[in-house]
C-alpha atoms as a PDB file:
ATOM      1  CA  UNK A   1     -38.182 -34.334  83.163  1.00  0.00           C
ATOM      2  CA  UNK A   2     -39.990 -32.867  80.309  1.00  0.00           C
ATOM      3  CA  UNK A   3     -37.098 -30.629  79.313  1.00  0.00           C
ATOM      4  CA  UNK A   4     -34.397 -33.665  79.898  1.00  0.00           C
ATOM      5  CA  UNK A   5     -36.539 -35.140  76.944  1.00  0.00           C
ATOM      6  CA  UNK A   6     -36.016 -31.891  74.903  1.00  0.00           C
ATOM      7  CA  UNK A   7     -32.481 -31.071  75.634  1.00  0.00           C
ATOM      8  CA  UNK A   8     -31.129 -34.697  75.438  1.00  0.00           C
ATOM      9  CA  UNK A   9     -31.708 -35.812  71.675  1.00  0.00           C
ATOM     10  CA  UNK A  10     -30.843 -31.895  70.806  1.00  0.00           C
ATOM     11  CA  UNK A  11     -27.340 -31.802  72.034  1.00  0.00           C
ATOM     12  CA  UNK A  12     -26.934 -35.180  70.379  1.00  0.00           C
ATOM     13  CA  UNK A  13     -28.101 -33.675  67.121  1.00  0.00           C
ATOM     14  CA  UNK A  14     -25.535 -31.146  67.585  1.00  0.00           C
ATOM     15  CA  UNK A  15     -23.011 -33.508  68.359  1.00  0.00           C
ATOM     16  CA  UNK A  16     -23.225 -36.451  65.708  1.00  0.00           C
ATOM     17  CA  UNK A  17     -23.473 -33.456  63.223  1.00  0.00           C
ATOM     18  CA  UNK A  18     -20.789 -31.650  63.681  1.00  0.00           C
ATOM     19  CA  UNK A  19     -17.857 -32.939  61.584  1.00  0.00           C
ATOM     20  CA  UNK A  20     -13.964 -31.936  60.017  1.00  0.00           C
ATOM     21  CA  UNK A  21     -14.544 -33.771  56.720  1.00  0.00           C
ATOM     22  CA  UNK A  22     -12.610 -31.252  54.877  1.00  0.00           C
ATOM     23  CA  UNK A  23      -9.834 -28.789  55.795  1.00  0.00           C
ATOM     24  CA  UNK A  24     -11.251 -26.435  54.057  1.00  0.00           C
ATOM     25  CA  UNK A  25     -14.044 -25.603  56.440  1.00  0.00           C
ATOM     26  CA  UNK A  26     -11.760 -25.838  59.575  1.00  0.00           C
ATOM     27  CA  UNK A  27      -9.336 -23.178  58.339  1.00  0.00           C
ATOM     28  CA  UNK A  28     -11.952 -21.484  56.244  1.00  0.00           C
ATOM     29  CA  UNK A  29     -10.546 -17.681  55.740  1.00  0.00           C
ATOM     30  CA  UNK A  30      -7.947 -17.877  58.014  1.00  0.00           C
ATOM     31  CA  UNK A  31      -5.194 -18.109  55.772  1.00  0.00           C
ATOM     32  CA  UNK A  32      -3.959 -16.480  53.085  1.00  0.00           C
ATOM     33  CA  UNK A  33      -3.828 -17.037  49.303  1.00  0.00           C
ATOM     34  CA  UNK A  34      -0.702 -17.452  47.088  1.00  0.00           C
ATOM     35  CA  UNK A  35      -0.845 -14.281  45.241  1.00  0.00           C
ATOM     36  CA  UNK A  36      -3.345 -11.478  47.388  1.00  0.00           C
ATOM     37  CA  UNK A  37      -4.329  -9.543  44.144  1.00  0.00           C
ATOM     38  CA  UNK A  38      -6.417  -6.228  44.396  1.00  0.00           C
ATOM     39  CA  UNK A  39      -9.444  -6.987  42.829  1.00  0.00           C
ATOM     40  CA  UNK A  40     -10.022 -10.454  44.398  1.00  0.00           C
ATOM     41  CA  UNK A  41      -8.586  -9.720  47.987  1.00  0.00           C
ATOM     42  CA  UNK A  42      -7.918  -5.688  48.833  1.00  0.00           C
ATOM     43  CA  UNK A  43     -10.879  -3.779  47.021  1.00  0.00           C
ATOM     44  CA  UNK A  44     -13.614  -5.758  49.337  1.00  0.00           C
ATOM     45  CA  UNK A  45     -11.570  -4.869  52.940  1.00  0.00           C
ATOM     46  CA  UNK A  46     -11.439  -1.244  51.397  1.00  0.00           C
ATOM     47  CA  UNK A  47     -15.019  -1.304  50.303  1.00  0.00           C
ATOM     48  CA  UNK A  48     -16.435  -2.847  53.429  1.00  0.00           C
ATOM     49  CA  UNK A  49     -14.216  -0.862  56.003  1.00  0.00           C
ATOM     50  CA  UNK A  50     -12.465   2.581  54.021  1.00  0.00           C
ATOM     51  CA  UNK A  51     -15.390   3.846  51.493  1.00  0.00           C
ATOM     52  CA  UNK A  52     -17.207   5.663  53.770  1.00  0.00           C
ATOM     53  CA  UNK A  53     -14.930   8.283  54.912  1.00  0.00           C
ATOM     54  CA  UNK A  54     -12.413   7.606  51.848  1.00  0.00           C
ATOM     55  CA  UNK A  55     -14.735   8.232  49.256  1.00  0.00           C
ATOM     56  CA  UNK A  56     -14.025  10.268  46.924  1.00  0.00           C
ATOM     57  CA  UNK A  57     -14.109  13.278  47.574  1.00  0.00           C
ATOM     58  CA  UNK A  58     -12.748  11.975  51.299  1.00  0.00           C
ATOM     59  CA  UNK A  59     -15.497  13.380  53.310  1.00  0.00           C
ATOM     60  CA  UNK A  60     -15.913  13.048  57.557  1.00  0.00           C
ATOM     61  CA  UNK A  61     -12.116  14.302  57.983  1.00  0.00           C
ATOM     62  CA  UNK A  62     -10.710  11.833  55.849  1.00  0.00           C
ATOM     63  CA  UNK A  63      -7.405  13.577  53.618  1.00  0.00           C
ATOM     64  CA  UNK A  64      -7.371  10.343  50.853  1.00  0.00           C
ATOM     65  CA  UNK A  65      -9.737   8.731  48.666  1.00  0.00           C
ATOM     66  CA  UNK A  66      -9.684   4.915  48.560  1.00  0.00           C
ATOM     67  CA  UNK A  67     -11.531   4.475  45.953  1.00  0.00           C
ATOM     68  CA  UNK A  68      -9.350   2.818  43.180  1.00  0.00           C
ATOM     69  CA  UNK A  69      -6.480   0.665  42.750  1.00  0.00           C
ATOM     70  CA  UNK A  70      -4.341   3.656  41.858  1.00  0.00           C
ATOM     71  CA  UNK A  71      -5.540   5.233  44.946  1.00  0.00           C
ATOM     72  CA  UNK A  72      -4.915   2.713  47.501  1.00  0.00           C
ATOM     73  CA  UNK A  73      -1.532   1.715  46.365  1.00  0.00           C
ATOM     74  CA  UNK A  74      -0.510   5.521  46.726  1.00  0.00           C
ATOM     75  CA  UNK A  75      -2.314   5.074  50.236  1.00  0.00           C
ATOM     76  CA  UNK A  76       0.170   2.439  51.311  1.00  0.00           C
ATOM     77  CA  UNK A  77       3.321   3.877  49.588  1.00  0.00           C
ATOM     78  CA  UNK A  78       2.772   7.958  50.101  1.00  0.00           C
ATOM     79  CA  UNK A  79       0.417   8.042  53.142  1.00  0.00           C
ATOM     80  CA  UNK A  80       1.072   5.256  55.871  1.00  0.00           C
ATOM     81  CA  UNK A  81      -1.531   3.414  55.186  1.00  0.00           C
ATOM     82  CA  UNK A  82      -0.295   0.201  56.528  1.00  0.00           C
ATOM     83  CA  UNK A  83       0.699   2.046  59.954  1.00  0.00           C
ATOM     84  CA  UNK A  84      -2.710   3.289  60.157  1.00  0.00           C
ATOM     85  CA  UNK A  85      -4.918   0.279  60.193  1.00  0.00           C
ATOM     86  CA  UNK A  86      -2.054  -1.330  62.160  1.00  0.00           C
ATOM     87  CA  UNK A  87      -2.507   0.932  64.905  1.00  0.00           C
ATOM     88  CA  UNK A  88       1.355   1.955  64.915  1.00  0.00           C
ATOM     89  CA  UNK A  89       1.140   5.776  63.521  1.00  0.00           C
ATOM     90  CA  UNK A  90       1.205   8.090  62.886  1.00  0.00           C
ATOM     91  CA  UNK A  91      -2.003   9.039  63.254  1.00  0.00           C
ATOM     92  CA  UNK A  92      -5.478   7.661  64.325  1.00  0.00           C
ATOM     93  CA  UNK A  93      -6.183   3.816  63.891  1.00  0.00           C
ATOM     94  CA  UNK A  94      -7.970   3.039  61.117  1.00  0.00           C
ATOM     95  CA  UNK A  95     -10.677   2.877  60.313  1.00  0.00           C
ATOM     96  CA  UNK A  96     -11.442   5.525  62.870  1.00  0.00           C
ATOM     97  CA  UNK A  97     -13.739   5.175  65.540  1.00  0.00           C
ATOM     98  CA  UNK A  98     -13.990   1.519  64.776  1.00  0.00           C
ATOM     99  CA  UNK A  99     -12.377  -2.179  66.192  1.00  0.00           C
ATOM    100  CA  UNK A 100      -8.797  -2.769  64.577  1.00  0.00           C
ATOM    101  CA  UNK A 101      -9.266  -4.990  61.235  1.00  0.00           C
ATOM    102  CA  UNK A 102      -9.066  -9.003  61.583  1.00  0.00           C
ATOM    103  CA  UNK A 103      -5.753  -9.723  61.428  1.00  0.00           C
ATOM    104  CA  UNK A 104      -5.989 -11.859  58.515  1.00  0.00           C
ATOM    105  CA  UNK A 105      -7.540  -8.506  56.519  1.00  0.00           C
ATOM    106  CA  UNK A 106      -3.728  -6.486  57.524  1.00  0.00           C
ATOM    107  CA  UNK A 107      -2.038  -9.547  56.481  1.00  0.00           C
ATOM    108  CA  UNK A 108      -3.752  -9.728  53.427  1.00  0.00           C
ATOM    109  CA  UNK A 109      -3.252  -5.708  51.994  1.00  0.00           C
ATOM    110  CA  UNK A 110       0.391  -6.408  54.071  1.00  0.00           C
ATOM    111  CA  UNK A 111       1.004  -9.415  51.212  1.00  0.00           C
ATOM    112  CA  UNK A 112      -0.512  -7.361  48.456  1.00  0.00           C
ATOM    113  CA  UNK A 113       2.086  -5.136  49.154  1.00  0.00           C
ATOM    114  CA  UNK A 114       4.752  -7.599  49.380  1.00  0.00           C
ATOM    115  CA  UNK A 115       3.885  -9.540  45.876  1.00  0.00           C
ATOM    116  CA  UNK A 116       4.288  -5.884  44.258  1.00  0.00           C
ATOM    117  CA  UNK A 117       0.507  -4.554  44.088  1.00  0.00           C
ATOM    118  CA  UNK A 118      -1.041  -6.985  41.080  1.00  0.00           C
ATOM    119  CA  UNK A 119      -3.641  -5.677  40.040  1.00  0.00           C
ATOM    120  CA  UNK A 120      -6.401  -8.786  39.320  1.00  0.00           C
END
């Protein structure tokens, strides 16, 4: 009984408080921006999932540094970089040894690509 006491005004806590006042929240990163620039949208995915084998130098087997804007565009238009994190070749998945990228993340360098690389 004495955890019925407990348990019962908790989960109505939980309940009453949860809310969809604003869209915002309820599609949160899941979509995509008008314009995917580099600075704002493709250097953090590259910092927080390429840097440490694409440094540069590449070290850990890597063959291209990721480093900077001029780098990463050459990634995608000399090097398959797309392909790669996509999973479809050639080559490993990237990054290696780790899950495939959110979706949202290959959709995101996919529409930087597609808008023509801007820059900030």
């Amino acid at each position: 009984m004495k955890k019925l006491i407990f348990v019962l005004p908790l989960c109505t806590l939980l309940f009453f408080n949860c809310t969809n006042d604003s869209q915002d929240d309820l599609i949160g990163s899941d979509t995509l921006p008008a314009t995917v620039t580099y600075t704002d949208h493709v250097k953090p995915i590259i910092d927080n999932n390429c840097i440490s084998c694409h440094s540069d130098p590449a070290v850990n087997g890597a063959n291209v540094p990721l480093v900077t804007y001029a780098q990463v565009k050459s990634g995608i238009e000399n090097n398959n970089l797309i392909s790669k994190i996509n999973g479809s070749g050639p080559g490993a998945l990237m990054p290696f040894g780790e899950p495939k990228l959110p979706q949202i993340s290959l959709d995101m360098i996919a529409k930087w690509e597609a808008d023509g690389f801007i820059e900030n």
